[in-house]
N, C-alpha and C. Protein backbone atom coordinates (compact mmCIF):
# COMPACT_ATOMS: atom_id res chain seq x y z
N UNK A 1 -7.19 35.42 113.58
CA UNK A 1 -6.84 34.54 112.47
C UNK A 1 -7.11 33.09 112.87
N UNK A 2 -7.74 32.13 112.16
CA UNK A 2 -7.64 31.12 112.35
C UNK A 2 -6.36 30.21 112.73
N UNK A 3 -6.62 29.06 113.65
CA UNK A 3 -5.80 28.52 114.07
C UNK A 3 -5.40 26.97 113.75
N UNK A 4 -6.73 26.18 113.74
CA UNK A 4 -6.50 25.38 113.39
C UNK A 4 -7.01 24.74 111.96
N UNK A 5 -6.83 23.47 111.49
CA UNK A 5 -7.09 23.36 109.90
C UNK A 5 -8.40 23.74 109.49
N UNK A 6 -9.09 22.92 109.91
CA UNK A 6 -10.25 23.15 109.68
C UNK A 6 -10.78 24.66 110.08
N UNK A 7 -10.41 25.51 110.61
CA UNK A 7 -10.81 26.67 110.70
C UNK A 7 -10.29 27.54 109.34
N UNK A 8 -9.07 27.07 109.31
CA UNK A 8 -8.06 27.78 107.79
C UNK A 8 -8.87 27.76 106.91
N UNK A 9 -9.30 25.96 106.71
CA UNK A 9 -10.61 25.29 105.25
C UNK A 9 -11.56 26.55 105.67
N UNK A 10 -12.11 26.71 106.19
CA UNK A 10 -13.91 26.94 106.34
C UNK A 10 -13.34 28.32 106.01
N UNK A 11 -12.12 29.26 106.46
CA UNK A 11 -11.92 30.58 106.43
C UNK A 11 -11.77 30.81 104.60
N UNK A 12 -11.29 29.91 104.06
CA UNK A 12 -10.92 29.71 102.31
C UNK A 12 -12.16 29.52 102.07
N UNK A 13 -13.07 28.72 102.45
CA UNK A 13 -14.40 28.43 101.62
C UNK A 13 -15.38 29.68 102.09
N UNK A 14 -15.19 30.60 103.08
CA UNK A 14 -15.58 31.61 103.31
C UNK A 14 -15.50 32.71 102.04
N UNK A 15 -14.14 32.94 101.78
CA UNK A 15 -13.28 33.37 100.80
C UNK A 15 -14.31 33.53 99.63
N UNK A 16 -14.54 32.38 99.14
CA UNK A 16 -14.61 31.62 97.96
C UNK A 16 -16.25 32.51 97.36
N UNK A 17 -17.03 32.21 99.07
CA UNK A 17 -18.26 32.24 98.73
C UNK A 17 -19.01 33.74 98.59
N UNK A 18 -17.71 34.31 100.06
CA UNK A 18 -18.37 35.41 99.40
C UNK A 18 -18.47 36.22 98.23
N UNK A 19 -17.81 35.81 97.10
CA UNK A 19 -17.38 36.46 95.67
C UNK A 19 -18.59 36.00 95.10
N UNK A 20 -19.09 34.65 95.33
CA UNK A 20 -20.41 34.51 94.60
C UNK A 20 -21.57 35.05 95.24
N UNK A 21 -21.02 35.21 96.58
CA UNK A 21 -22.41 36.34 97.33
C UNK A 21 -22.41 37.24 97.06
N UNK A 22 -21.25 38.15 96.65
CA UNK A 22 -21.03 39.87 96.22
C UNK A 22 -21.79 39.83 95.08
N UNK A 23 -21.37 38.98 93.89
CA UNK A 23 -21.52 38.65 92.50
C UNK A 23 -23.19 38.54 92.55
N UNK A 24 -23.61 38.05 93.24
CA UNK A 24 -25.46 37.80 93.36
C UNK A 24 -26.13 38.76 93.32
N UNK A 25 -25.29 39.13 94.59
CA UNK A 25 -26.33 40.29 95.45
C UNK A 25 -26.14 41.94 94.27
N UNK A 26 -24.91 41.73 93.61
CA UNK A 26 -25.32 43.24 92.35
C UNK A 26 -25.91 42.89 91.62
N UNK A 27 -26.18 41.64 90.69
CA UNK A 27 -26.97 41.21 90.24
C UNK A 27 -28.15 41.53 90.30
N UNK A 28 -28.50 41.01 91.67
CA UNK A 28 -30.35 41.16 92.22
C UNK A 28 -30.01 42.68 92.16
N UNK A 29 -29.25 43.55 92.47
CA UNK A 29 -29.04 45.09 93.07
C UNK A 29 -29.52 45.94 91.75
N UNK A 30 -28.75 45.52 90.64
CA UNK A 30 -28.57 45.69 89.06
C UNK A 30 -30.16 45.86 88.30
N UNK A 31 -30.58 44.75 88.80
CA UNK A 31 -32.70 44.28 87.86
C UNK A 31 -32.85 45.39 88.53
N UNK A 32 -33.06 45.29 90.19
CA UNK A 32 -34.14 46.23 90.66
C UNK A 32 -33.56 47.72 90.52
N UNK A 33 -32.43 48.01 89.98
CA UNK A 33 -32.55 49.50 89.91
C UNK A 33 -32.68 50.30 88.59
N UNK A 34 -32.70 49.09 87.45
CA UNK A 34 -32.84 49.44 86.16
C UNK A 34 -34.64 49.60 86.19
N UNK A 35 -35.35 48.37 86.54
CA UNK A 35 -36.54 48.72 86.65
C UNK A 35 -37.35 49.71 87.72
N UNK A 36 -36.54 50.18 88.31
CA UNK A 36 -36.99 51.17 89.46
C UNK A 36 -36.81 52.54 88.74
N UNK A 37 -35.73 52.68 87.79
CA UNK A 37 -35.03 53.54 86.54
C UNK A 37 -36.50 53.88 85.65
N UNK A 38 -37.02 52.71 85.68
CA UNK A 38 -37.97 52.54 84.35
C UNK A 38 -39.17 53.14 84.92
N UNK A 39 -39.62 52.84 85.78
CA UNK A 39 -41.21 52.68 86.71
C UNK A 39 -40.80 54.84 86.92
N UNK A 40 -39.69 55.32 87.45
CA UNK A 40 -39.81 56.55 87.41
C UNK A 40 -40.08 57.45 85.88
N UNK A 41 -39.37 56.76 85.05
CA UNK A 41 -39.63 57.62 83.61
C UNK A 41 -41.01 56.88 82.86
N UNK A 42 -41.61 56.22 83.68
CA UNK A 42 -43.36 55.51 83.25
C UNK A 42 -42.84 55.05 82.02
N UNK A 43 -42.09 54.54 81.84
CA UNK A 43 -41.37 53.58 80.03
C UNK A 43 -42.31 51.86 80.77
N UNK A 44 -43.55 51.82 80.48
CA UNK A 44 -44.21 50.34 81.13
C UNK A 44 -43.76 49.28 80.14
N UNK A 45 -43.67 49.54 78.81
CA UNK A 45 -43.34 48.77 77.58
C UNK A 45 -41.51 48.16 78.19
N UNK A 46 -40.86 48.65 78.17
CA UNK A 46 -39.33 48.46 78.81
C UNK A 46 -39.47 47.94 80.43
N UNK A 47 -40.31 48.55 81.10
CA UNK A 47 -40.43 47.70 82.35
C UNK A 47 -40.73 46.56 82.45
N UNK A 48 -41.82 45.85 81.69
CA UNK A 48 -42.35 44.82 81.56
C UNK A 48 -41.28 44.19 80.67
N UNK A 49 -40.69 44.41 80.17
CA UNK A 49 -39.49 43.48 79.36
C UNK A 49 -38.45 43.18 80.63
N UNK A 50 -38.35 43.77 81.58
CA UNK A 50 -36.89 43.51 82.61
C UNK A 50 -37.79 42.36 83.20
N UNK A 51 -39.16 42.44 83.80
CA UNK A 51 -39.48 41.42 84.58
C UNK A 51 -39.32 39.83 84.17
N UNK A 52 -39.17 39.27 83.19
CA UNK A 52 -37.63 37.58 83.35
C UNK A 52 -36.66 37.67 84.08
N UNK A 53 -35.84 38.94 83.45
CA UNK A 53 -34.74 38.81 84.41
C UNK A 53 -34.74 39.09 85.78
N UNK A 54 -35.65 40.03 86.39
CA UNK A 54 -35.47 40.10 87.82
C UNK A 54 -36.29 38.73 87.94
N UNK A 55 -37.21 38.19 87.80
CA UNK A 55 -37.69 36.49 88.08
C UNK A 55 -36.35 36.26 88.13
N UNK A 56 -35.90 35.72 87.36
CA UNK A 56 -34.72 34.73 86.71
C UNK A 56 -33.52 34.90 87.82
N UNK A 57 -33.29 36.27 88.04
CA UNK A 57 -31.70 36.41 89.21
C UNK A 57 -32.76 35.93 90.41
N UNK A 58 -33.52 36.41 90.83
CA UNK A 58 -34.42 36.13 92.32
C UNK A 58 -34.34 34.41 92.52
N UNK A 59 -34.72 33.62 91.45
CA UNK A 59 -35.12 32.99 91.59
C UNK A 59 -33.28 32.16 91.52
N UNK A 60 -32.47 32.41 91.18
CA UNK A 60 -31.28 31.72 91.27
C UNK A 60 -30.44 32.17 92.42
N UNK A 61 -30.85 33.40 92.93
CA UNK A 61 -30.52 33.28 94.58
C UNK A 61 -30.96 32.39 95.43
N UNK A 62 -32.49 32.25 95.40
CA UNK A 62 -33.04 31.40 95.99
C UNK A 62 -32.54 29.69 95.96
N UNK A 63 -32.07 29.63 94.86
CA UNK A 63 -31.69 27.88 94.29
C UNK A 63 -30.02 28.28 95.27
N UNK A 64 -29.41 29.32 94.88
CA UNK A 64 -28.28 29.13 95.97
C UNK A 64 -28.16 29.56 97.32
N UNK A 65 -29.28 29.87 97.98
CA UNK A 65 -29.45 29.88 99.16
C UNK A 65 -28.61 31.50 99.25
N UNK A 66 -28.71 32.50 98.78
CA UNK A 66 -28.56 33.51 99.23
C UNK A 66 -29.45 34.21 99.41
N UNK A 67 -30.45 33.86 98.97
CA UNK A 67 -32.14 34.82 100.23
C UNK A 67 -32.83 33.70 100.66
N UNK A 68 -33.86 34.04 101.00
CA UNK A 68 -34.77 32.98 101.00
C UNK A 68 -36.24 32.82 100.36
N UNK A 69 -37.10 32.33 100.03
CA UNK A 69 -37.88 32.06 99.09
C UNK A 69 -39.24 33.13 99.60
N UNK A 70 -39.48 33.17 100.57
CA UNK A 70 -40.46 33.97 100.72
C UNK A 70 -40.07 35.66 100.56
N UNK A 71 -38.85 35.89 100.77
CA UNK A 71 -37.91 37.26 100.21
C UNK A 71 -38.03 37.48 98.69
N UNK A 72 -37.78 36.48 97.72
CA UNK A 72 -38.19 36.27 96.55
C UNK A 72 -39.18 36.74 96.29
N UNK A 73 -40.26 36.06 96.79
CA UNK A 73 -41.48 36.65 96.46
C UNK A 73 -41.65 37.39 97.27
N UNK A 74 -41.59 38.14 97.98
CA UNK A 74 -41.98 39.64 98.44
C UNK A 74 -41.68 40.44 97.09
N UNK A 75 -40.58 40.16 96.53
CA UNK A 75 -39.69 41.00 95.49
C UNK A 75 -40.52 40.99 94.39
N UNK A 76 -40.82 40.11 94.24
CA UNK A 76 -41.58 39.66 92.70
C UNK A 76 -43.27 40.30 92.71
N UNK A 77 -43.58 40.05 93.98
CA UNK A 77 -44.87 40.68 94.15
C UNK A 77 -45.02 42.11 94.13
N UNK A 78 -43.82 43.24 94.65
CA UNK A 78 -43.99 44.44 95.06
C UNK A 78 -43.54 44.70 93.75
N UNK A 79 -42.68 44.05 92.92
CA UNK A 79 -42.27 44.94 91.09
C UNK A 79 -43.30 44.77 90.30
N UNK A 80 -44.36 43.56 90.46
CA UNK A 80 -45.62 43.17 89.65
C UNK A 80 -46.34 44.42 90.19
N UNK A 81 -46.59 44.41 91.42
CA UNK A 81 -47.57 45.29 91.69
C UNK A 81 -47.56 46.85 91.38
N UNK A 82 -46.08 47.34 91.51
CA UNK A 82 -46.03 48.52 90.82
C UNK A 82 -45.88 48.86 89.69
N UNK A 83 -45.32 47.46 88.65
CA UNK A 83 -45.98 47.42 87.44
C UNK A 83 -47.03 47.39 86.90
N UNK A 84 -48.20 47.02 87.46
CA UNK A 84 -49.69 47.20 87.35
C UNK A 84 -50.09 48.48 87.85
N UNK A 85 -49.37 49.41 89.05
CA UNK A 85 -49.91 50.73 89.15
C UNK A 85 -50.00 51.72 87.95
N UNK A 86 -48.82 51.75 87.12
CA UNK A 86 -48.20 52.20 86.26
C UNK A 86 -48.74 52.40 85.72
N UNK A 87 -49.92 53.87 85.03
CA UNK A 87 -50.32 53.89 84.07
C UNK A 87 -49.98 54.18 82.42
């Protein structure tokens, strides 16, 4: 357990953050398994409609520093690309 103040602070802002890290990370968890959902039942019309939103969460992890930008785009590249396999 923390001991002194500033350890208490940083242990609360710990607290704090990881709820918006949990909260992110199903988020990002959420896109990619609805469109992973989609890409198995070949629905390309409905797949191609999720890709904003997986942009859109990827890209607001990235603005809060819970991935990092080249992780982003790994992500964005490998759902494009198996959206283009997709016949």
């Amino acid at each position: 357990m923390a001991i002194t103040s500033s350890a208490k602070k940083a242990f609360r802002a710990s607290k704090k953050k990881r709820v918006f890290n949990l909260r992110r990370k199903s988020a990002i968890e959420k896109q990619l398994k609805d469109f992973r959902k989609l890409m198995t039942t070949k629905s390309k019309a409905e797949a191609t409609k999720l890709i904003p939103g997986i942009y859109q969460v990827l890209d607001k992890a990235v603005k809060t520093n819970y991935i990092k930008a080249n992780t982003a785009a790994r992500l964005k590249s490998r759902t494009m690309a198996a959206l283009k396999k997709l016949v």
